[in-house]
Every structure is written in structure tokens, then in C-alpha cells.
C-alpha atoms as a PDB file:
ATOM      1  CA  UNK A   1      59.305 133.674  63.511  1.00  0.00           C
ATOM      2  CA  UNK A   2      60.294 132.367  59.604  1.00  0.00           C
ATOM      3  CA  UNK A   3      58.717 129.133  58.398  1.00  0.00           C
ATOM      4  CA  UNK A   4      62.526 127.772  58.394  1.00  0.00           C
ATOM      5  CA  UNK A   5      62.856 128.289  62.248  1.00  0.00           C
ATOM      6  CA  UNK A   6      59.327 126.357  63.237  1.00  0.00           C
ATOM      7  CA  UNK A   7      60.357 123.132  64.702  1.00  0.00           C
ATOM      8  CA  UNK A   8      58.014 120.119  64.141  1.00  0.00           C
ATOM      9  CA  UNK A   9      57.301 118.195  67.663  1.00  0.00           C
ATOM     10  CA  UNK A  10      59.093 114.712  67.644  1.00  0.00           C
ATOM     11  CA  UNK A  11      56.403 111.762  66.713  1.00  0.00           C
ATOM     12  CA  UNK A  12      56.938 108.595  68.870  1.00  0.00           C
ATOM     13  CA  UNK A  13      58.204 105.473  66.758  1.00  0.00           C
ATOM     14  CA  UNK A  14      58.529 101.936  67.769  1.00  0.00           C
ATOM     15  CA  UNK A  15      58.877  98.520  66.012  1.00  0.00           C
ATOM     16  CA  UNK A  16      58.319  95.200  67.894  1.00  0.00           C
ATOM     17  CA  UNK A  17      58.837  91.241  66.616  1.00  0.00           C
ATOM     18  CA  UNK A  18      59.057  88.106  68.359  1.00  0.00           C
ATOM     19  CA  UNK A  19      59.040  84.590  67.043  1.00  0.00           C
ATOM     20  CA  UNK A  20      58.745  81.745  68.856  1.00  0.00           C
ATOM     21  CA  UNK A  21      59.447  77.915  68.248  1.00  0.00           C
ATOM     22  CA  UNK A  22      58.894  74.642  70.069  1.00  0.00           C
ATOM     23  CA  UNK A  23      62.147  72.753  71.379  1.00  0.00           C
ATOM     24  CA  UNK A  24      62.710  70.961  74.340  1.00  0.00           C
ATOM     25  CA  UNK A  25      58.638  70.619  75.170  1.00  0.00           C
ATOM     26  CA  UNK A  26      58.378  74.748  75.817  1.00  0.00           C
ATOM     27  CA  UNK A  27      57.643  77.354  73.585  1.00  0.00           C
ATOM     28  CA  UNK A  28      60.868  79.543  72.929  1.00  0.00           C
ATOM     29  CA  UNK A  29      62.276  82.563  71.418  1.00  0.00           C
ATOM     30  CA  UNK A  30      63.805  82.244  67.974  1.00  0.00           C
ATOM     31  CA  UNK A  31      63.815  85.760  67.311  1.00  0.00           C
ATOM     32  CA  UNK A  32      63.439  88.804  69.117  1.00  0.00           C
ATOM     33  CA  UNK A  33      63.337  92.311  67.932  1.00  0.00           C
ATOM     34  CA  UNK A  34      62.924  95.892  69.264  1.00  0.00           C
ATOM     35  CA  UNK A  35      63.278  99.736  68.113  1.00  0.00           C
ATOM     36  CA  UNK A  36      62.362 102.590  69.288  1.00  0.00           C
ATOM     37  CA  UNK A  37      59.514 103.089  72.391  1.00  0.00           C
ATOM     38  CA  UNK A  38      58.289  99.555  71.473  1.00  0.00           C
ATOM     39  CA  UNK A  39      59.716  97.472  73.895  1.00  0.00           C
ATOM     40  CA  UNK A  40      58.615  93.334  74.860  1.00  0.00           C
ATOM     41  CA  UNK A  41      59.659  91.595  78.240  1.00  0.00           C
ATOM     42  CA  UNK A  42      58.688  87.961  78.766  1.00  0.00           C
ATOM     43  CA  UNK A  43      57.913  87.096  82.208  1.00  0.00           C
ATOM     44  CA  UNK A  44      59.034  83.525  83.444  1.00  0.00           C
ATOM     45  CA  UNK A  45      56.086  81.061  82.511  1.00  0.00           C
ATOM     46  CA  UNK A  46      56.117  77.433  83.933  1.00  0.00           C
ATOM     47  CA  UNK A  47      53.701  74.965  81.831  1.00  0.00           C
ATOM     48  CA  UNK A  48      55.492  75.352  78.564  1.00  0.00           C
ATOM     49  CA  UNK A  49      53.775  78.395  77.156  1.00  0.00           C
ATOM     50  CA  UNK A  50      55.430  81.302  76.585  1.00  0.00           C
ATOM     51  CA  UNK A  51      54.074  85.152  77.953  1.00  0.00           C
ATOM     52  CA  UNK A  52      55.384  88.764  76.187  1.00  0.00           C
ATOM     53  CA  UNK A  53      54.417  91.857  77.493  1.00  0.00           C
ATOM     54  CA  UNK A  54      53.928  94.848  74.993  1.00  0.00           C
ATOM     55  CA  UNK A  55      55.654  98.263  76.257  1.00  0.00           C
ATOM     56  CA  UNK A  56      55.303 101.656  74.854  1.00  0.00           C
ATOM     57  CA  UNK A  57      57.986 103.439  76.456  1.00  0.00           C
ATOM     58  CA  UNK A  58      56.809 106.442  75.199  1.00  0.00           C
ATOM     59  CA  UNK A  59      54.102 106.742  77.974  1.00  0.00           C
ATOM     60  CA  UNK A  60      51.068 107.227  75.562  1.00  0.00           C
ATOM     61  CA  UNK A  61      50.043 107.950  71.955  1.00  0.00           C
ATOM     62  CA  UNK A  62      49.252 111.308  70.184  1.00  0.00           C
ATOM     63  CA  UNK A  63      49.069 111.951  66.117  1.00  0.00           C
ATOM     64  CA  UNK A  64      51.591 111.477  64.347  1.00  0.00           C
ATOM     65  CA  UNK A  65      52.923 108.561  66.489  1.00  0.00           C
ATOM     66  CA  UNK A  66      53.578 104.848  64.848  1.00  0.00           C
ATOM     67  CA  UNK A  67      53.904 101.611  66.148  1.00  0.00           C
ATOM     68  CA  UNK A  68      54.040  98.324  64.571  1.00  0.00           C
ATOM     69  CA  UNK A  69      54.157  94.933  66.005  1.00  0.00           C
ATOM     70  CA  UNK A  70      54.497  91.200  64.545  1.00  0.00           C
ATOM     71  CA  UNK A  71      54.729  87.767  65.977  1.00  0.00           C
ATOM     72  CA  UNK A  72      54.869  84.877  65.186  1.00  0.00           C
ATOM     73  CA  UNK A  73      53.676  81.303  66.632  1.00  0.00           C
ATOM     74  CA  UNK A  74      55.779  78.533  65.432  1.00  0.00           C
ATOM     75  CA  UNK A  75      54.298  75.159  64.657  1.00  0.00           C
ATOM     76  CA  UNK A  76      53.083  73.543  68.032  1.00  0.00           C
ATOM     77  CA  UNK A  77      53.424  76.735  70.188  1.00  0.00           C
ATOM     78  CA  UNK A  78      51.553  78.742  72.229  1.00  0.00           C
ATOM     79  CA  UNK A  79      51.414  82.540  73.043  1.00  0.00           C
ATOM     80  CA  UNK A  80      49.908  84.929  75.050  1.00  0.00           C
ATOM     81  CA  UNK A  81      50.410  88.540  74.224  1.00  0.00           C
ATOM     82  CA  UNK A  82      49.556  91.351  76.395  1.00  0.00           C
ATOM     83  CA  UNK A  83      50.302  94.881  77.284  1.00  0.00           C
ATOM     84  CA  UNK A  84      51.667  96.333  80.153  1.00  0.00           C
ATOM     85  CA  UNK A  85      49.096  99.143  80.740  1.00  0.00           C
ATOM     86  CA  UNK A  86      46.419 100.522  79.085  1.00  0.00           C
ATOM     87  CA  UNK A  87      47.296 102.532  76.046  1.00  0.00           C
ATOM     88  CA  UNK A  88      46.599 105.715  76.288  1.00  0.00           C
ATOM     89  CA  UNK A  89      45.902 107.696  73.071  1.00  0.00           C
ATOM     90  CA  UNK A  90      45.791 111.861  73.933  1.00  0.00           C
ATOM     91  CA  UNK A  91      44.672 114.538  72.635  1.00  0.00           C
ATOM     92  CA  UNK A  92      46.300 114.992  68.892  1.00  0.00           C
ATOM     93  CA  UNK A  93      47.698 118.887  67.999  1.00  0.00           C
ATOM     94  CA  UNK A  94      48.155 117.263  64.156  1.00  0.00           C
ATOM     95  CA  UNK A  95      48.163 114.287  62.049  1.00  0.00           C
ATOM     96  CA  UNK A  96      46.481 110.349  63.333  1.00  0.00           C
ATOM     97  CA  UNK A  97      48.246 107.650  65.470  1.00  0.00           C
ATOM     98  CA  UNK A  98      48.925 104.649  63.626  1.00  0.00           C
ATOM     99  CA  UNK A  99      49.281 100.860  64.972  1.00  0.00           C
ATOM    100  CA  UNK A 100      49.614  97.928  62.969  1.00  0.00           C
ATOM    101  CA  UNK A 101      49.707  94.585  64.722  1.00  0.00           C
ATOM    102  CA  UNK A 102      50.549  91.236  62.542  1.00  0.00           C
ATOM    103  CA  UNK A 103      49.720  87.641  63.706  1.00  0.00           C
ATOM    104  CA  UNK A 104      50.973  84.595  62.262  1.00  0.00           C
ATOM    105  CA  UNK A 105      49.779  81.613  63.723  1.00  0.00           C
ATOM    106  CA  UNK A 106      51.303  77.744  62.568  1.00  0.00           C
ATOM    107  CA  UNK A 107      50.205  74.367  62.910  1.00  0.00           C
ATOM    108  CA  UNK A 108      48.825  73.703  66.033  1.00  0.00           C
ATOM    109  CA  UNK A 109      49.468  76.514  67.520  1.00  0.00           C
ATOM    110  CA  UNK A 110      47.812  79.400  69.398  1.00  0.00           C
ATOM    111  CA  UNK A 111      48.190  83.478  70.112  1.00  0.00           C
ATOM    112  CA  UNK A 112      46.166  84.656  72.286  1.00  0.00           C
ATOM    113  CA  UNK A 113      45.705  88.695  71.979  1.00  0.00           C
ATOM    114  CA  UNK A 114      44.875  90.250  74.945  1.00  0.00           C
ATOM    115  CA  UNK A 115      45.788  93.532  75.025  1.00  0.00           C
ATOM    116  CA  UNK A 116      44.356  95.522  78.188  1.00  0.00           C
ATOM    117  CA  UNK A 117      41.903  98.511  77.435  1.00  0.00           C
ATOM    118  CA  UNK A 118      42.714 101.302  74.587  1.00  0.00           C
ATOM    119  CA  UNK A 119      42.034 104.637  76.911  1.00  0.00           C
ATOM    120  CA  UNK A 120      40.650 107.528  74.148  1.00  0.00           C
ATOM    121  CA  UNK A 121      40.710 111.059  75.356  1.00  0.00           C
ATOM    122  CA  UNK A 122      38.842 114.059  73.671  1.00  0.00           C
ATOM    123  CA  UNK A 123      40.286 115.251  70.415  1.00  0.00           C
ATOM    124  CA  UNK A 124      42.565 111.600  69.929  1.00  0.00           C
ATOM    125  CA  UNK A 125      43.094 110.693  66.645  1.00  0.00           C
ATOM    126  CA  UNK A 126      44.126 107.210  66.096  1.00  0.00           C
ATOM    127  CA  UNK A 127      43.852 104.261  63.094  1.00  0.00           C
ATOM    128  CA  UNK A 128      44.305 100.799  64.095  1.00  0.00           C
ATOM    129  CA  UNK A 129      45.096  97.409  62.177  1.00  0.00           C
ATOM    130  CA  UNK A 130      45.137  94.190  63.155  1.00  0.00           C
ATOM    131  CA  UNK A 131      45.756  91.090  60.808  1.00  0.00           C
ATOM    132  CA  UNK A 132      46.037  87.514  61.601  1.00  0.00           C
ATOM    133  CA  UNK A 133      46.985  84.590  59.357  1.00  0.00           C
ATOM    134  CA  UNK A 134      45.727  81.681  60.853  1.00  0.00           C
ATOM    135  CA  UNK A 135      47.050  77.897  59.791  1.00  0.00           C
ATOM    136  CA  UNK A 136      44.229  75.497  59.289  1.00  0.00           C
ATOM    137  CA  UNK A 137      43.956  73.945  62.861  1.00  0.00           C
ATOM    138  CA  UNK A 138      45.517  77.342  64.508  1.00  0.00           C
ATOM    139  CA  UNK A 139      43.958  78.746  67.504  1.00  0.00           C
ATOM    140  CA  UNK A 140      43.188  82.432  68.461  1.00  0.00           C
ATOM    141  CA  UNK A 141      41.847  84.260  70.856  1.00  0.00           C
ATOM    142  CA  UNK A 142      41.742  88.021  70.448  1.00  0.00           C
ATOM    143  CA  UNK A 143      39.889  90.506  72.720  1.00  0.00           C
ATOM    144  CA  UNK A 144      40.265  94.689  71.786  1.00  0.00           C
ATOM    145  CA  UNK A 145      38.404  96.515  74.489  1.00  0.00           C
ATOM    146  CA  UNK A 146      37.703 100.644  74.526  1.00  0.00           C
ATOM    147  CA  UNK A 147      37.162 103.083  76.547  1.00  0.00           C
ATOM    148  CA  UNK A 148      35.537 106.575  75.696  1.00  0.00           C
ATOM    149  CA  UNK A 149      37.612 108.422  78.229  1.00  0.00           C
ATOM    150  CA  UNK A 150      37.911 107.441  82.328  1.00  0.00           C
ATOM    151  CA  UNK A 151      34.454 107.537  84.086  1.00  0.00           C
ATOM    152  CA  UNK A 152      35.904 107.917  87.352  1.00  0.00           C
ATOM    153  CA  UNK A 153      38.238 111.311  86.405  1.00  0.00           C
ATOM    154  CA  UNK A 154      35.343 112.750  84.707  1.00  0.00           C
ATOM    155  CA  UNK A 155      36.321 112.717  81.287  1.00  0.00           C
ATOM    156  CA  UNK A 156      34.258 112.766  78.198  1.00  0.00           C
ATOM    157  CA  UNK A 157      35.351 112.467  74.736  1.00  0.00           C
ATOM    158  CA  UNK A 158      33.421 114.686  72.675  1.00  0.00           C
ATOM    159  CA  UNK A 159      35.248 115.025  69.250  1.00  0.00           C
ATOM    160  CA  UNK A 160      38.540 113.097  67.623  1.00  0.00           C
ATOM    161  CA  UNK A 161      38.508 109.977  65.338  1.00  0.00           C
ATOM    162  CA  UNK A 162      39.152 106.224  66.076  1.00  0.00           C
ATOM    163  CA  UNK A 163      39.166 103.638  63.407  1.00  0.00           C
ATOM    164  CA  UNK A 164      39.953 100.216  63.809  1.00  0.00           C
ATOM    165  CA  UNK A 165      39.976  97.706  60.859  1.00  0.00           C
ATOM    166  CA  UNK A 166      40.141  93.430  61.604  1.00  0.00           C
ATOM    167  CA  UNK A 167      41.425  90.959  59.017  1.00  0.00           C
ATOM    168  CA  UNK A 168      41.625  87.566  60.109  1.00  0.00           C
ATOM    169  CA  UNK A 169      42.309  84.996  57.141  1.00  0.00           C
ATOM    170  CA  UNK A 170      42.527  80.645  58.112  1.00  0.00           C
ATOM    171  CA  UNK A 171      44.314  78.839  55.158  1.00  0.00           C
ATOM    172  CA  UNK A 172      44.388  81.461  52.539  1.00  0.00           C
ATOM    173  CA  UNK A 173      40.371  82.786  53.086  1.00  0.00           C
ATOM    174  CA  UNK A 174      38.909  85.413  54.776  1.00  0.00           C
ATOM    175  CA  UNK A 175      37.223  84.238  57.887  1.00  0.00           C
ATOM    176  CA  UNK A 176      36.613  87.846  59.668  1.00  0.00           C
ATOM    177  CA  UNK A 177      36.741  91.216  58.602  1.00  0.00           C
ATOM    178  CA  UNK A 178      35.429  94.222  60.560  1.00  0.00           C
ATOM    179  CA  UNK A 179      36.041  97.944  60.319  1.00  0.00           C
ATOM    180  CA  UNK A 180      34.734 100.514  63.175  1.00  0.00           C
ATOM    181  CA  UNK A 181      34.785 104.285  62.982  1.00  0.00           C
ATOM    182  CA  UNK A 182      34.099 106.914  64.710  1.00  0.00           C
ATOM    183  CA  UNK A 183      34.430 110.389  63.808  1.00  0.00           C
ATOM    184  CA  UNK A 184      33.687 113.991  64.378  1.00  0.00           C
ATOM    185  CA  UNK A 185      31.099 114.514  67.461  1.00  0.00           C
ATOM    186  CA  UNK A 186      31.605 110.987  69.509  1.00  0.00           C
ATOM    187  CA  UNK A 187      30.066 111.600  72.309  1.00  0.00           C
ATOM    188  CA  UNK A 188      26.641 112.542  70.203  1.00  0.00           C
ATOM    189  CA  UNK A 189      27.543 109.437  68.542  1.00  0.00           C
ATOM    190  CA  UNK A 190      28.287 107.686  71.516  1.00  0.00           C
ATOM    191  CA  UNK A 191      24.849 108.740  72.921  1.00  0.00           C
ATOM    192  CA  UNK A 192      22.573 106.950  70.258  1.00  0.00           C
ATOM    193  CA  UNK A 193      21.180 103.983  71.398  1.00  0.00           C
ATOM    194  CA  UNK A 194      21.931 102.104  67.925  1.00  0.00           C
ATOM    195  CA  UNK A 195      25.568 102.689  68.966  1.00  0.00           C
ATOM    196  CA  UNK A 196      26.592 102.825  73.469  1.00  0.00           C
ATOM    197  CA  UNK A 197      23.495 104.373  74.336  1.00  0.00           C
ATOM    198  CA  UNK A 198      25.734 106.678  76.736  1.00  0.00           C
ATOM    199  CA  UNK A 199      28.064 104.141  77.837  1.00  0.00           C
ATOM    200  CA  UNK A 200      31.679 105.081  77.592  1.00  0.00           C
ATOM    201  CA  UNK A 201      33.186 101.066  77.714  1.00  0.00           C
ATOM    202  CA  UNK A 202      32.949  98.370  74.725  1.00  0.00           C
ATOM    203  CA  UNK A 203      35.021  95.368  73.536  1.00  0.00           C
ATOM    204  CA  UNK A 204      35.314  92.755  70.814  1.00  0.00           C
ATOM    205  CA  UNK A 205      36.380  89.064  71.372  1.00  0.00           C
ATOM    206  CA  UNK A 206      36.886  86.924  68.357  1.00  0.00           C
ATOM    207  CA  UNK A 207      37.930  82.766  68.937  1.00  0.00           C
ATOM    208  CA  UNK A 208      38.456  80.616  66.404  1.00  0.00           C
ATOM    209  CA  UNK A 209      39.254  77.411  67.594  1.00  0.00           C
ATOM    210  CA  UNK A 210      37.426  73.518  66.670  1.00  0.00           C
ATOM    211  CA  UNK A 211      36.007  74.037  70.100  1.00  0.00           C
ATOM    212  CA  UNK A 212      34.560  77.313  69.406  1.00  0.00           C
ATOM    213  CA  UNK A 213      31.020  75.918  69.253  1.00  0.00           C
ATOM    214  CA  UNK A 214      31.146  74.115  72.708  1.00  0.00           C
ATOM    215  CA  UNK A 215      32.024  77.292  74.317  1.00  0.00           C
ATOM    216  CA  UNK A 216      29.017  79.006  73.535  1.00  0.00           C
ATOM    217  CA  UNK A 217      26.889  78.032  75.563  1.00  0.00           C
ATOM    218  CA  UNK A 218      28.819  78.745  79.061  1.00  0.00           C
ATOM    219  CA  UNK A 219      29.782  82.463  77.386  1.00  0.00           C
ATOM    220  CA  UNK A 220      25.824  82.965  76.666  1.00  0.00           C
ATOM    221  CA  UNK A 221      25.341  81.974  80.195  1.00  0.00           C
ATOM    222  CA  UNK A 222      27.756  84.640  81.006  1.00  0.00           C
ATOM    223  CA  UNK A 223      26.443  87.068  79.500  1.00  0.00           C
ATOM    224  CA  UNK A 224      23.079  86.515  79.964  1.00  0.00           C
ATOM    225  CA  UNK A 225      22.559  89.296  83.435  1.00  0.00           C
ATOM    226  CA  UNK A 226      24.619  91.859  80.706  1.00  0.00           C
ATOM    227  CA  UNK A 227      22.265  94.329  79.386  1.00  0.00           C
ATOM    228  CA  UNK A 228      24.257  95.333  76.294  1.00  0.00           C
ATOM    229  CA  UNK A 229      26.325  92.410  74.991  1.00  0.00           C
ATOM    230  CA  UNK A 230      25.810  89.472  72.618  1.00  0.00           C
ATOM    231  CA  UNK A 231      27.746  86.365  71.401  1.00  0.00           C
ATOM    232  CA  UNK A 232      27.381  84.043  68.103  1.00  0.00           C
ATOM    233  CA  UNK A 233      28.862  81.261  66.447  1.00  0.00           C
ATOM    234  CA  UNK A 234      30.043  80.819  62.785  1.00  0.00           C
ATOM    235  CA  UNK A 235      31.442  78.531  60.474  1.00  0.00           C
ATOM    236  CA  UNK A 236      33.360  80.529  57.899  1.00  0.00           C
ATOM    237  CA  UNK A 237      36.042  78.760  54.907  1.00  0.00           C
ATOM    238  CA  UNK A 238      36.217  75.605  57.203  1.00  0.00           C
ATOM    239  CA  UNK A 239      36.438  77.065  60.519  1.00  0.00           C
ATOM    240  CA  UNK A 240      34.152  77.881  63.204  1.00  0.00           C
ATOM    241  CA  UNK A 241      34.693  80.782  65.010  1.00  0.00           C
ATOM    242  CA  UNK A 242      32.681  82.839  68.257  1.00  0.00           C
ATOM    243  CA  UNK A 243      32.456  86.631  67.991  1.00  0.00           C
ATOM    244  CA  UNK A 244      31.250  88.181  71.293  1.00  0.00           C
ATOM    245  CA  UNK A 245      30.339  92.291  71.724  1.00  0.00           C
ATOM    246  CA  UNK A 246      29.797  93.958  74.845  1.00  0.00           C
ATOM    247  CA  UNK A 247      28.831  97.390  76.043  1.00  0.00           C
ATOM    248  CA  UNK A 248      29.302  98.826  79.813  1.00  0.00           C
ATOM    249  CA  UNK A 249      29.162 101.695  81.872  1.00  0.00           C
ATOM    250  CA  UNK A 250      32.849 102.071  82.528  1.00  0.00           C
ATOM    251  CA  UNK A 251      36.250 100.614  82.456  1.00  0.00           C
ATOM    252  CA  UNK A 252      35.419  98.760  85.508  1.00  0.00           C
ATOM    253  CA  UNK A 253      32.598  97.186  84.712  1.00  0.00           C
ATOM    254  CA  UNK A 254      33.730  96.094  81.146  1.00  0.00           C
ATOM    255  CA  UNK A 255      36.805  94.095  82.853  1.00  0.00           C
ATOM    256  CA  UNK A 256      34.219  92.545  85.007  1.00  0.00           C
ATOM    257  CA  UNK A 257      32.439  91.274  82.370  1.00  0.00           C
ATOM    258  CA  UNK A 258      35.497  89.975  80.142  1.00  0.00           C
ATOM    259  CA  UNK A 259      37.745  88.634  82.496  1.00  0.00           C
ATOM    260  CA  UNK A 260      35.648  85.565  82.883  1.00  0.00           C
ATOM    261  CA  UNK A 261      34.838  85.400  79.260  1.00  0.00           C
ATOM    262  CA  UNK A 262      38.927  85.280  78.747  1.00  0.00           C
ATOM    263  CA  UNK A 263      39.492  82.349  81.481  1.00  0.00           C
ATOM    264  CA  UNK A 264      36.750  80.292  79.988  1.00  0.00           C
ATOM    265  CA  UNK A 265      38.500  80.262  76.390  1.00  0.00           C
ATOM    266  CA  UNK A 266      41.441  79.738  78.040  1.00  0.00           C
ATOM    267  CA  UNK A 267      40.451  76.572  79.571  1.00  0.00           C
ATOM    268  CA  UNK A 268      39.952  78.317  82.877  1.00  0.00           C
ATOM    269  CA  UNK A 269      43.539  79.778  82.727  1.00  0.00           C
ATOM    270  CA  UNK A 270      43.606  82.968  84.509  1.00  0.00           C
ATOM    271  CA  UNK A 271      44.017  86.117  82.701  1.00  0.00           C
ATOM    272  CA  UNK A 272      48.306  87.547  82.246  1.00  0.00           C
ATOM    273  CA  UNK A 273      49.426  89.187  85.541  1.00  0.00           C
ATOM    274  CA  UNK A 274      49.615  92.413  84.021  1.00  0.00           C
ATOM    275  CA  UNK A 275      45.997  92.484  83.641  1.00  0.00           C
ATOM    276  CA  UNK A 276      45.480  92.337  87.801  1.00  0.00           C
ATOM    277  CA  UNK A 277      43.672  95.448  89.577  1.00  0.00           C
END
């Protein structure tokens, strides 16, 4: 076969943007926004807040695949943003996965991020970004949780790559910044206790909010029977902010553990229907 008659496989591509307003004592759409696999439906809410779901219609992400989302909470708003499965990211044959998610946050308004799990599968190869611009008395809750393969189907990721990089600026300055790799042999990694001692589940929530302090003590108290998981508050350019990590067995066992953790910060709101078992 010549060079000229080798066809390259076709790459998933998706772009996603909603912005929303405040008229008539509800959070609305002003603009909405789709191409490609990514796709956003917003279920019927009925206390004023508004709900999108995230859709990859694609079924799944290998290398070479890109999506991109942004939104946008207008000034007094408030938005939760979740997807409508865990994302799967496969096995990649060539080239890395790329998502980019973008957060804009007004006056008095909130997002709350809460994507479910990010499913990883041997040989995946995926970089992740998420940036948030934050007003100064903006809200946000945001909650990325991993898992190392799926306990219960036996799988194990041994090699790939997975970087994900957080930038989360409040009024022009840096308030959080994170990057996480891993790379090359993951499960050895994986296995070090330093890093998941063996576990194959683990998940980052971040809220910045005035009331962040006041809310540490119940999430401590949550977390206290968890083996592997910690939570602390900061006060960073002017705001104060709670960064919680947490390490489990499984999937299962993860979403046990953050589900409450999620209700509390949202003022005992239960967590987007998409996210029931």
C-alpha cells in the first residue's frame, strides 16, 4: 500500500458555549452554542437556577480527539454544570486527547462544576485544562474525580499519560493553580504509597466562596472515617477558598465519599440527576 493511499482515522471534534443571564428572577440562556459531538441539554429546573448537561456524542475519547467548552455566568446567576456519563478516555493508537474547559463567573454569581468521573483505560492519552475567572464575590464549586480503570470489570491501567492543569484567577490574581501528571508505567506509579498506594479512584474539590471557612469543619467531619483524604482552608488575593483531596478503592466508593461533600457546599442541595446510580 503507497503512503498516498493510507487513510488517517477520523479524530472526534466538538465545541460547546452557553451563557446565561438573570431576567425575570431565573437564570436564562442568552446564548447557546454547539458543534460537532459536543452537545448541552438543559433539563427543566424550578427554583430559579439553571442546569446543562455536557454530551459527547461521540461515545468516548481516544488521541487525537478535541473538545472545548465555555460558559459563562452572568451577573446574579447561578449554574450547575454536569455531564451526562462518565467520560471515557480509551486506549490511544496515536497522538493525546485534548479538553479545554473555560469558566467565567460575574458578580454574584455561581458555577458549580461537577462533572461525573473521568474513566482512564490502559494506554489513554489525554491533556486536560480547566480555567476559571472568578469576579470578586463569585462563587465556585468545582469537583474533577478519576478513575484508574473500572474495579469491578477488572481493568488496570498500566501505561498511557494523563495530565491535567487548574487555573483559577478571582479579580485579576491567581488564587489556584495545580498541574497533575502521570506518565509512562501508572500503575507502578499508582502503587507508591506517596501517590494511591494501589487505589485506582481519586478526586479534587476546590470552593471558593466567603463561606468557604464555615464549611470546613462539617467537610473535616466528613472525612474524618476516610483513610486517604484531606481538606484545608486558604485565603489567597482576597478570597478564601477550601481545597479537599481524596483517595478510594474504586469508583464506588469515591462517589460515596463526594456526594455528601457536594450537597453540603451546595447548601444541602442534592447532587444533578444525572449523577444518580
Amino acid at each position: 500500500m503507497t503512503a498516498s493511499a493510507i487513510i488517517a482515522p477520523q479524530r472526534a471534534w466538538g465545541k460547546g458555549r452557553l451563557i446565561a443571564k438573570f431576567q425575570g428572577g431565573r437564570t436564562r440562556i442568552a446564548e447557546l452554542y454547539q458543534e460537532g459531538c459536543a452537545k448541552l441539554r438543559l433539563p427543566k429546573t424550578f427554583d430559579g437556577t439553571m442546569e446543562a448537561v455536557l454530551i459527547n456524542s461521540s461515545g468516548g475519547v481516544t488521541g487525537g480527539d478535541r473538545l472545548n467548552w465555555a460558559f459563562e455566568a452572568g451577573e446574579g446567576t447561578s449554574l450547575t454544570l454536569a455531564t451526562q456519563a462518565c467520560e471515557k478516555i480509551y486506549k490511544a493508537s496515536a497522538g493525546t486527547a485534548e479538553i479545554e474547559t473555560r469558566l467565567s463567573v460575574s458578580a454574584g454569581a455561581r458555577i458549580d462544576w461537577l462533572p461525573q468521573e473521568t474513566i482512564l483505560f490502559d494506554r489513554a492519552s489525554l491533556s486536560r485544562v480547566l480555567e476559571v475567572d472568578l469576579a470578586s464575590d463569585a462563587v465556585l464549586l468545582a469537583v474533577e474525580a478519576v478513575l484508574l480503570g473500572r474495579k469491578a470489570m477488572g481493568e488496570t491501567v498500566h501505561t498511557g499519560l494523563f495530565r491535567d492543569r487548574w487555573r483559577v484567577s478571582s479579580g485579576g490574581k491567581l488564587i489556584h493553580a495545580e498541574n497533575l501528571t502521570l506518565a509512562d508505567e501508572i500503575a507502578r506509579l499508582a502503587a507508591r504509597p506517596p501517590v494511591l498506594g494501589g487505589a485506582a479512584a481519586f478526586a479534587t474539590l476546590l470552593y471558593v466562596a466567603p463561606d468557604s471557612e464555615a464549611m470546613l469543619s462539617k467537610l473535616r467531619a466528613a472525612l474524618a472515617a476516610v483513610a486517604w483524604a484531606g481538606v484545608s482552608h486558604h485565603r489567597v488575593g482576597g478570597r478564601d477558598k477550601v481545597v479537599a483531596r481524596m483517595v478510594a478503592a474504586d469508583g464506588y466508593e469515591l462517589r460515596k465519599i463526594l456526594v455528601p461533600l457536594i450537597s453540603h457546599l451546595r447548601k444541602d442541595a442534592s447532587v444533578p440527576k444525572v449523577w444518580t446510580l
